[in-house]
PDB file of N, CA and C in Angstrom:
ATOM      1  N   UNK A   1       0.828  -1.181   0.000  1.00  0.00           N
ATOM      2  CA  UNK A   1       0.000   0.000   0.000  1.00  0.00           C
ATOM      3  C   UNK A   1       0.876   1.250   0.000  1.00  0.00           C
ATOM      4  N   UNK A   2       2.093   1.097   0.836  1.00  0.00           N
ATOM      5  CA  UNK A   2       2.848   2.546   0.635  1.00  0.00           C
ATOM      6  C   UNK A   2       3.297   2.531  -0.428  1.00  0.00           C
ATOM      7  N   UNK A   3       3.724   1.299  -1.410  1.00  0.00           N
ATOM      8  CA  UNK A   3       4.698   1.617  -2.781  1.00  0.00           C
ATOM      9  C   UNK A   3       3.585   2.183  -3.404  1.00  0.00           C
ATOM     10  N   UNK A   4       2.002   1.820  -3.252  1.00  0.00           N
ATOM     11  CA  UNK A   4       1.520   2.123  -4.428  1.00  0.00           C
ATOM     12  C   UNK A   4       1.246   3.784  -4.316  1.00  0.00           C
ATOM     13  N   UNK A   5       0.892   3.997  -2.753  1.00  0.00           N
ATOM     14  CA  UNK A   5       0.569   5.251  -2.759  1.00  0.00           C
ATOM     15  C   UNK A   5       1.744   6.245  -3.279  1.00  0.00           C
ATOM     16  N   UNK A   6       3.106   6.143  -2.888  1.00  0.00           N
ATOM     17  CA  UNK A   6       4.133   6.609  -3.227  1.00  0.00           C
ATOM     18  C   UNK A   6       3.875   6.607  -4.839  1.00  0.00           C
ATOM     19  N   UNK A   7       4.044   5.582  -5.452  1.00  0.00           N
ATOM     20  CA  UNK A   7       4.170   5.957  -7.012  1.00  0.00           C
ATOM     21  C   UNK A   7       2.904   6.512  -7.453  1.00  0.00           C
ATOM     22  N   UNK A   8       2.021   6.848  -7.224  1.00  0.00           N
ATOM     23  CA  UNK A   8       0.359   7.453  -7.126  1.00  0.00           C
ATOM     24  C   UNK A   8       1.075   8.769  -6.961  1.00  0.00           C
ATOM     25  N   UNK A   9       1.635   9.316  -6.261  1.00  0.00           N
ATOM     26  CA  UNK A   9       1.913  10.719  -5.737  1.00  0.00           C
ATOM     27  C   UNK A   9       3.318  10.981  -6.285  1.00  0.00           C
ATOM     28  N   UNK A  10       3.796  10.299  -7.043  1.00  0.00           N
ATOM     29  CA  UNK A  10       4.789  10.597  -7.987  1.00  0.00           C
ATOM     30  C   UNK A  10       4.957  10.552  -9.511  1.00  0.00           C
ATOM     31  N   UNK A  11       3.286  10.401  -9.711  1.00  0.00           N
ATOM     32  CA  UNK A  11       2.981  10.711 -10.895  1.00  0.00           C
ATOM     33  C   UNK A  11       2.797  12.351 -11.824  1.00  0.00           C
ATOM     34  N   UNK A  12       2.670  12.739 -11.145  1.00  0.00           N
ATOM     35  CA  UNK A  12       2.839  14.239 -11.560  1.00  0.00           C
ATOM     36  C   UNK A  12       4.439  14.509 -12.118  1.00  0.00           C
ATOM     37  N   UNK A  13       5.143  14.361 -10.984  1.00  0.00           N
ATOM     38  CA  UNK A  13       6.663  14.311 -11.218  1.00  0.00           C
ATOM     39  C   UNK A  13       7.486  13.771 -12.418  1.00  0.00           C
ATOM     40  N   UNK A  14       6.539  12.563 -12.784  1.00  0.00           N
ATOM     41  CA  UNK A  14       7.045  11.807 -14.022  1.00  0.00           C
ATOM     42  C   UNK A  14       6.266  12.517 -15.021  1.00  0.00           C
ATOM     43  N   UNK A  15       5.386  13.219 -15.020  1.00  0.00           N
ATOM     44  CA  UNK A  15       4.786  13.724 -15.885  1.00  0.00           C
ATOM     45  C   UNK A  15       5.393  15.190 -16.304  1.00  0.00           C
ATOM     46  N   UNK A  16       5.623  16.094 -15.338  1.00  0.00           N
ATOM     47  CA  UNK A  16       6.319  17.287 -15.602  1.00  0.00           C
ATOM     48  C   UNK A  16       5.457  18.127 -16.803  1.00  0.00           C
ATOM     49  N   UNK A  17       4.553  18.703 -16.269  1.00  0.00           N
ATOM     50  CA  UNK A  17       3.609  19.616 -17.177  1.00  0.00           C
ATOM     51  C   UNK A  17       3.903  21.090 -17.045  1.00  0.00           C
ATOM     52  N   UNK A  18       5.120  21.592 -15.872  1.00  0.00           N
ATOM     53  CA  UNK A  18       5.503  23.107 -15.833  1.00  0.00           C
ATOM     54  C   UNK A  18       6.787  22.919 -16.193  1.00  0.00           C
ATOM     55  N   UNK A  19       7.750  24.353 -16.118  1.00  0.00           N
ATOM     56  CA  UNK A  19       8.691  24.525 -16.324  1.00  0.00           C
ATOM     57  C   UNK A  19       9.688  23.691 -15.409  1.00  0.00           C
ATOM     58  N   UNK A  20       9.519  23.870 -13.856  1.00  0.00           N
ATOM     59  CA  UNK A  20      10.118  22.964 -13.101  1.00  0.00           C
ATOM     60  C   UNK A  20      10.329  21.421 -12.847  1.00  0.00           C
ATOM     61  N   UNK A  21       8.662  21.312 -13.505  1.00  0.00           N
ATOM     62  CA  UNK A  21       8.552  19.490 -13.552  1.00  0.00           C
ATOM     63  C   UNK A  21       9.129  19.007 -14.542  1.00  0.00           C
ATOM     64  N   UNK A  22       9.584  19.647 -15.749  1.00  0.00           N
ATOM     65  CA  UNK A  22      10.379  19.475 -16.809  1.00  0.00           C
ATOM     66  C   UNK A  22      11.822  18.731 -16.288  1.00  0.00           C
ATOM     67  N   UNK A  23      12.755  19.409 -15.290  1.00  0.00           N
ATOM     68  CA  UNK A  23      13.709  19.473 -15.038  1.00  0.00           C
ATOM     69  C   UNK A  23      13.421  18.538 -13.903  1.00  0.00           C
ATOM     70  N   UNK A  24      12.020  18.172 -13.399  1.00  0.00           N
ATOM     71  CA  UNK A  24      12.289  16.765 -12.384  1.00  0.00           C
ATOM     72  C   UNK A  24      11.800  15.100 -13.028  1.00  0.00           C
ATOM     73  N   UNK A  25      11.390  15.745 -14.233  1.00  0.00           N
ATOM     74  CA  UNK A  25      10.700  14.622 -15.079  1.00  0.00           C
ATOM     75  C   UNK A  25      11.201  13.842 -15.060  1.00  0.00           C
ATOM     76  N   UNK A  26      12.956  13.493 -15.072  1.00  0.00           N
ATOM     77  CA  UNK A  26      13.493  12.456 -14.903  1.00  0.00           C
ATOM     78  C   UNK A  26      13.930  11.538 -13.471  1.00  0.00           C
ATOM     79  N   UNK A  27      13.861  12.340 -12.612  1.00  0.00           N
ATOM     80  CA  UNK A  27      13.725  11.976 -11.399  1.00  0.00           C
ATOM     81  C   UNK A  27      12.577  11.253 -10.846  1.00  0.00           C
ATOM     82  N   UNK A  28      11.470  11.562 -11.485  1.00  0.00           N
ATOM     83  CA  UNK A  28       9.988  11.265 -11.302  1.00  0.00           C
ATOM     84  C   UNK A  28      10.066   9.800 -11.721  1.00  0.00           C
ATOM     85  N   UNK A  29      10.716   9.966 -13.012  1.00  0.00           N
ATOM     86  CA  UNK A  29      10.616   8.328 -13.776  1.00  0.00           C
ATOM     87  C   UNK A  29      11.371   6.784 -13.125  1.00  0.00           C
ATOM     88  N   UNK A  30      12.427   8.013 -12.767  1.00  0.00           N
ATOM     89  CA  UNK A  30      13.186   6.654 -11.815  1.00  0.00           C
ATOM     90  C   UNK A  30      12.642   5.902 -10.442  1.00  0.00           C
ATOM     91  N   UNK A  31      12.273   7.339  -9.538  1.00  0.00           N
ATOM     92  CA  UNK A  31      11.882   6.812  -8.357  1.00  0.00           C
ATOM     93  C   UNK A  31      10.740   5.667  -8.764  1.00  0.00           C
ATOM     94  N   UNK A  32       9.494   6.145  -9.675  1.00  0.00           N
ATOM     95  CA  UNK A  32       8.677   5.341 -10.117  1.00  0.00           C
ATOM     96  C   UNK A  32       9.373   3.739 -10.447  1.00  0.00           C
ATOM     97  N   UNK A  33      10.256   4.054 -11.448  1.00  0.00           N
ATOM     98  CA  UNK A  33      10.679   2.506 -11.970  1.00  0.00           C
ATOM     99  C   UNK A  33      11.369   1.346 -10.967  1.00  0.00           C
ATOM    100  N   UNK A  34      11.872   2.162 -10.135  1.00  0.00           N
ATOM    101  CA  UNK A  34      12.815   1.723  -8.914  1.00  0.00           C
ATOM    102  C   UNK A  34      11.951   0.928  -8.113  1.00  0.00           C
ATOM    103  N   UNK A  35      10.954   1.971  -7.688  1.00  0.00           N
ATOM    104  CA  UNK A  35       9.716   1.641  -6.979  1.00  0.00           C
ATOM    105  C   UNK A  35       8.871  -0.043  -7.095  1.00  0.00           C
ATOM    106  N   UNK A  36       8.445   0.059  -8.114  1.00  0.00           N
ATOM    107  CA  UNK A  36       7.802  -1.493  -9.778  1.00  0.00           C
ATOM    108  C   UNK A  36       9.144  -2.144  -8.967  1.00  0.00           C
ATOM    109  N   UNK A  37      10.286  -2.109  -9.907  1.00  0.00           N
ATOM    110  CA  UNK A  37      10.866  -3.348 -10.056  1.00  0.00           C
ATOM    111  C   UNK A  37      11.594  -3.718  -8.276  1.00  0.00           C
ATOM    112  N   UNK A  38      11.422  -2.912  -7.060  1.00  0.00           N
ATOM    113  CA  UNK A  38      11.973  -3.322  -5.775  1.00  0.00           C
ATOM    114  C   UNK A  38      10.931  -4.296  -5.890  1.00  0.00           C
ATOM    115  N   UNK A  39      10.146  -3.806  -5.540  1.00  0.00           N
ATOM    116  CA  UNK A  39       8.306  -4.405  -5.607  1.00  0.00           C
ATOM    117  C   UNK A  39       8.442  -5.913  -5.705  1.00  0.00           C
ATOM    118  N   UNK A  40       8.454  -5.468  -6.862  1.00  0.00           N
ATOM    119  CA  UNK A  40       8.774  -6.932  -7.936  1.00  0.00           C
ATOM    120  C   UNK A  40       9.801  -8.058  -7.256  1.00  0.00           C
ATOM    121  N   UNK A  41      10.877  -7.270  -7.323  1.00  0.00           N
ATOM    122  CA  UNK A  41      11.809  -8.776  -6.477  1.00  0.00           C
ATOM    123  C   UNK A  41      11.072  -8.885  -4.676  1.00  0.00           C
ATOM    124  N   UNK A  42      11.303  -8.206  -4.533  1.00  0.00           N
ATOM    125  CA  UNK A  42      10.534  -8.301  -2.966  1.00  0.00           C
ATOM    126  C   UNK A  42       9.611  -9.651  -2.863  1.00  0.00           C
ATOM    127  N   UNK A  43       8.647  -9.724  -3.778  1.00  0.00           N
ATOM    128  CA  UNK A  43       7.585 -10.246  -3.669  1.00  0.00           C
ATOM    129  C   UNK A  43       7.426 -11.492  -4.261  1.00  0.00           C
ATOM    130  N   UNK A  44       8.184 -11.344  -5.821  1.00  0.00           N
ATOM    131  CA  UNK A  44       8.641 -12.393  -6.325  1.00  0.00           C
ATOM    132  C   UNK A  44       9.451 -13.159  -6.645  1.00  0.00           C
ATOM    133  N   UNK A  45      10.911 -12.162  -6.794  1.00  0.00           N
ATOM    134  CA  UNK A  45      11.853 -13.096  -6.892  1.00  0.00           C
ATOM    135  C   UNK A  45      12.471 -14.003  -5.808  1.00  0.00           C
ATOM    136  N   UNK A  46      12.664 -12.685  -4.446  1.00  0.00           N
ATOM    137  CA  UNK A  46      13.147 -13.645  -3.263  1.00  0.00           C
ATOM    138  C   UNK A  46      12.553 -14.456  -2.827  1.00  0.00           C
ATOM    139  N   UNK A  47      11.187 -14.873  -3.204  1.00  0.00           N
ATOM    140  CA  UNK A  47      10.858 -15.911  -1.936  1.00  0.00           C
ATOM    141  C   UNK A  47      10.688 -17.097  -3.435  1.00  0.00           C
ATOM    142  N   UNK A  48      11.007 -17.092  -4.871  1.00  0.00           N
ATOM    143  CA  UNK A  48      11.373 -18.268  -5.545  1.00  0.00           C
ATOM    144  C   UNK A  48      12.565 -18.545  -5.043  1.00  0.00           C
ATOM    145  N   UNK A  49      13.452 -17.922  -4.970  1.00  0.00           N
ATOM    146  CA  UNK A  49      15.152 -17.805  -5.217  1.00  0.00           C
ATOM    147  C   UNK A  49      15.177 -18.962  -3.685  1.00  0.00           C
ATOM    148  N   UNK A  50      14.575 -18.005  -2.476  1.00  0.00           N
ATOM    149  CA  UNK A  50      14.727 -18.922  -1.026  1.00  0.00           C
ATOM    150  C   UNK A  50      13.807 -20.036  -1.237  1.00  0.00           C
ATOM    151  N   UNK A  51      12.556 -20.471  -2.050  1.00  0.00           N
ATOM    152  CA  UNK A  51      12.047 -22.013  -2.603  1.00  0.00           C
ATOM    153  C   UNK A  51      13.137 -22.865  -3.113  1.00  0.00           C
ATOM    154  N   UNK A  52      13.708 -22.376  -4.189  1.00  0.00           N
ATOM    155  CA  UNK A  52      14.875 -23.346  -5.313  1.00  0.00           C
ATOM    156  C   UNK A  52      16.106 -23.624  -3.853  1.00  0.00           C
ATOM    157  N   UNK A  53      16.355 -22.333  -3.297  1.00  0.00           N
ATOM    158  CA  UNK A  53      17.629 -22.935  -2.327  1.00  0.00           C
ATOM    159  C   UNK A  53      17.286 -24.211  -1.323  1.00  0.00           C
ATOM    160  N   UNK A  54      15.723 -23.760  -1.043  1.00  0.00           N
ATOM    161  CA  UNK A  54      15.258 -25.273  -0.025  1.00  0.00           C
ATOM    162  C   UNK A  54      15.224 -26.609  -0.562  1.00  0.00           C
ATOM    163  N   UNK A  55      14.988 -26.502  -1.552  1.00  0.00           N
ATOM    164  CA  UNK A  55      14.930 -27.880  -2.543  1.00  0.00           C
ATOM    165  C   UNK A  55      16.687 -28.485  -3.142  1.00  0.00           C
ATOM    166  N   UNK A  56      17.343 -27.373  -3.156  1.00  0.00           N
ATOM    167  CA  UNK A  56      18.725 -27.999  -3.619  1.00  0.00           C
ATOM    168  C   UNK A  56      19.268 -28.735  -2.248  1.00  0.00           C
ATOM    169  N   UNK A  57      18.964 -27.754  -0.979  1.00  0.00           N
ATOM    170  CA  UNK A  57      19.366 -28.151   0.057  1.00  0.00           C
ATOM    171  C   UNK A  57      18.866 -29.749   0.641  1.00  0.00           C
ATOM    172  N   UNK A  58      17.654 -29.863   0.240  1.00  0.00           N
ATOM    173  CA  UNK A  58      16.922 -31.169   0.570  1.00  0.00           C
ATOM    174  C   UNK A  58      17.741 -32.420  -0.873  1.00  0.00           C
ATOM    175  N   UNK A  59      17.606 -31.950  -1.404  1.00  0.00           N
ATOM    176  CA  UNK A  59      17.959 -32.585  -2.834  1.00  0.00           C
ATOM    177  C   UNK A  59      19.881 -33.163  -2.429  1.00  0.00           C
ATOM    178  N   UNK A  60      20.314 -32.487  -1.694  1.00  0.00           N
ATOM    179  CA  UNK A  60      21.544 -32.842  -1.480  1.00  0.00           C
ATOM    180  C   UNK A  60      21.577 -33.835  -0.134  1.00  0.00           C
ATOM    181  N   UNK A  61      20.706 -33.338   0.346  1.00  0.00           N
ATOM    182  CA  UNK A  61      20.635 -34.503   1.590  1.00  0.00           C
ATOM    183  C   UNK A  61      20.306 -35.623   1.224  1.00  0.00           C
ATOM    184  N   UNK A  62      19.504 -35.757  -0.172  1.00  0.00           N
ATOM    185  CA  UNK A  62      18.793 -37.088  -0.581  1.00  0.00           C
ATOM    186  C   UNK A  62      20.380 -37.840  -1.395  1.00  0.00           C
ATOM    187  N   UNK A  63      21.062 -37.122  -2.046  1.00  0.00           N
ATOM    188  CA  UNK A  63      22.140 -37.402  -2.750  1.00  0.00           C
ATOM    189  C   UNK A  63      23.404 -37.775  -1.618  1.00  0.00           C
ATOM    190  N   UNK A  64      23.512 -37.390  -1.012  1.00  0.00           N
ATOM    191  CA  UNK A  64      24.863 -38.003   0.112  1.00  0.00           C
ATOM    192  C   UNK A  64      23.795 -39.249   1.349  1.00  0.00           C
ATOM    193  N   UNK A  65      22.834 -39.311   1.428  1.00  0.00           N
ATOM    194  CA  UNK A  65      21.982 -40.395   2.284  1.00  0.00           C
ATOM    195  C   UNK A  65      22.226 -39.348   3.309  1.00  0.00           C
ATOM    196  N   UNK A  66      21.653 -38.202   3.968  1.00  0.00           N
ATOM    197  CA  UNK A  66      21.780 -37.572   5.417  1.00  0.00           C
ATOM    198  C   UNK A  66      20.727 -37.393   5.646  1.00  0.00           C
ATOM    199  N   UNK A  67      20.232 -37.968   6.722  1.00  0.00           N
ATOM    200  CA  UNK A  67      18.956 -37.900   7.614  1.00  0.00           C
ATOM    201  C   UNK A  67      18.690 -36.348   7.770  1.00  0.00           C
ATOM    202  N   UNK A  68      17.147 -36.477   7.592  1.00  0.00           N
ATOM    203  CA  UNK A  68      16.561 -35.190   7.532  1.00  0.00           C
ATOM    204  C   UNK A  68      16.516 -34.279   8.752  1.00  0.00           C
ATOM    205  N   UNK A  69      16.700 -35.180   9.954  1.00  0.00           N
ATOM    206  CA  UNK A  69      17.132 -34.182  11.228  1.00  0.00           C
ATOM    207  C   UNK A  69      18.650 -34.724  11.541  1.00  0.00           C
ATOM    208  N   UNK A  70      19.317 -33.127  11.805  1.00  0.00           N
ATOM    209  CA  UNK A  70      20.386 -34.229  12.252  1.00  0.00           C
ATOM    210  C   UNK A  70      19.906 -34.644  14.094  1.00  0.00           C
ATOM    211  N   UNK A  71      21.178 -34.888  14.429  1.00  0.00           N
ATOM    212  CA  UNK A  71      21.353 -35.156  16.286  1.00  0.00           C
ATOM    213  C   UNK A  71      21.202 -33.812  16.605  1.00  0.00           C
ATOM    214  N   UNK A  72      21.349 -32.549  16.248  1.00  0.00           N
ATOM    215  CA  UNK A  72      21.343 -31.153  16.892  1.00  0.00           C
ATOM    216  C   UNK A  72      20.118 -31.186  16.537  1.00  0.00           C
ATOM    217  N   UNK A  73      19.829 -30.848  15.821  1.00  0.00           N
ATOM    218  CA  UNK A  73      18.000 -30.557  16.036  1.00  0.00           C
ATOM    219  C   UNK A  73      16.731 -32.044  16.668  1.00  0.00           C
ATOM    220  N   UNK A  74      17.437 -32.979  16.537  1.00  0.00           N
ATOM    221  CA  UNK A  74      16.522 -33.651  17.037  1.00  0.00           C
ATOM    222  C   UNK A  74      16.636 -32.985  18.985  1.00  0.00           C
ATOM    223  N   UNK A  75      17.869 -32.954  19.221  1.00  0.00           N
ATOM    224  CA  UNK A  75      18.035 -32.289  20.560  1.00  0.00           C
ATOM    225  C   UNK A  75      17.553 -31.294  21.057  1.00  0.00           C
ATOM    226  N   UNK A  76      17.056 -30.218  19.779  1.00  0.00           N
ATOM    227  CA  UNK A  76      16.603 -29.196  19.976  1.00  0.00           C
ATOM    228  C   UNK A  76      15.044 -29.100  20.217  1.00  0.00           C
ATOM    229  N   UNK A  77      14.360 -29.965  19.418  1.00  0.00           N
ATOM    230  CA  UNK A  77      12.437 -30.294  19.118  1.00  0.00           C
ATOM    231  C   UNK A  77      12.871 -30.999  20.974  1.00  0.00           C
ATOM    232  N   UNK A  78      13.713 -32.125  21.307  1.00  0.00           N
ATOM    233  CA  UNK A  78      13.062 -32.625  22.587  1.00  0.00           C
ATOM    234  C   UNK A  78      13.301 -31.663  23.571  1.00  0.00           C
ATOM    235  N   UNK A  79      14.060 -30.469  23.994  1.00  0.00           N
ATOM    236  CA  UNK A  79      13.773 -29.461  24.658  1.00  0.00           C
ATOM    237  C   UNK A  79      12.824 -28.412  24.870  1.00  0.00           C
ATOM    238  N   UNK A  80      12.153 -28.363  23.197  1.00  0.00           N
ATOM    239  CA  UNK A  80      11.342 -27.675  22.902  1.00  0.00           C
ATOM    240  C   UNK A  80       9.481 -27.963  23.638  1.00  0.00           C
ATOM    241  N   UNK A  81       9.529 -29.240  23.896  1.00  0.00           N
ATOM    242  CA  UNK A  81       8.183 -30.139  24.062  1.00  0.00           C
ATOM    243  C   UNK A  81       8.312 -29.768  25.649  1.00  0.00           C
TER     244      UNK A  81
END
């Protein structure tokens, strides 16, 4: 909700319809584009990128035979209870 309101209220800026907005028109465009594409990885790329790393990580445990808990975390769940 803040990115959108932010780029909502930085539309004028990218637009530059006076003499001054002329000279911020390009400033306007970036914050905007910056804005989209943070967005964008935020939302989508990092949490594929941290999916694919969980699966290589499991995928390697299946490839060397290593039990899915080791002795430290099984130690850790029976403290936890």
């Amino acid at each position: 909700m803040t990115t959108f309101a932010i780029i909502t209220n930085t539309r004028p800026i990218a637009i530059g319809l006076s003499e001054v907005g002329k000279f911020r028109k390009g400033m306007g465009i970036v914050i905007i584009g910056g804005l989209i594409s943070s967005t964008f990885l935020s939302i989508v790329v990092v949490p594929a990128v941290l999916g694919y790393i969980d699966d290589f990580r499991l995928y390697t445990k299946k490839l060397f035979h290593r039990p899915a808990l080791r002795g430290i975390d099984k130690m850790q769940s029976d403290i936890e209870l």
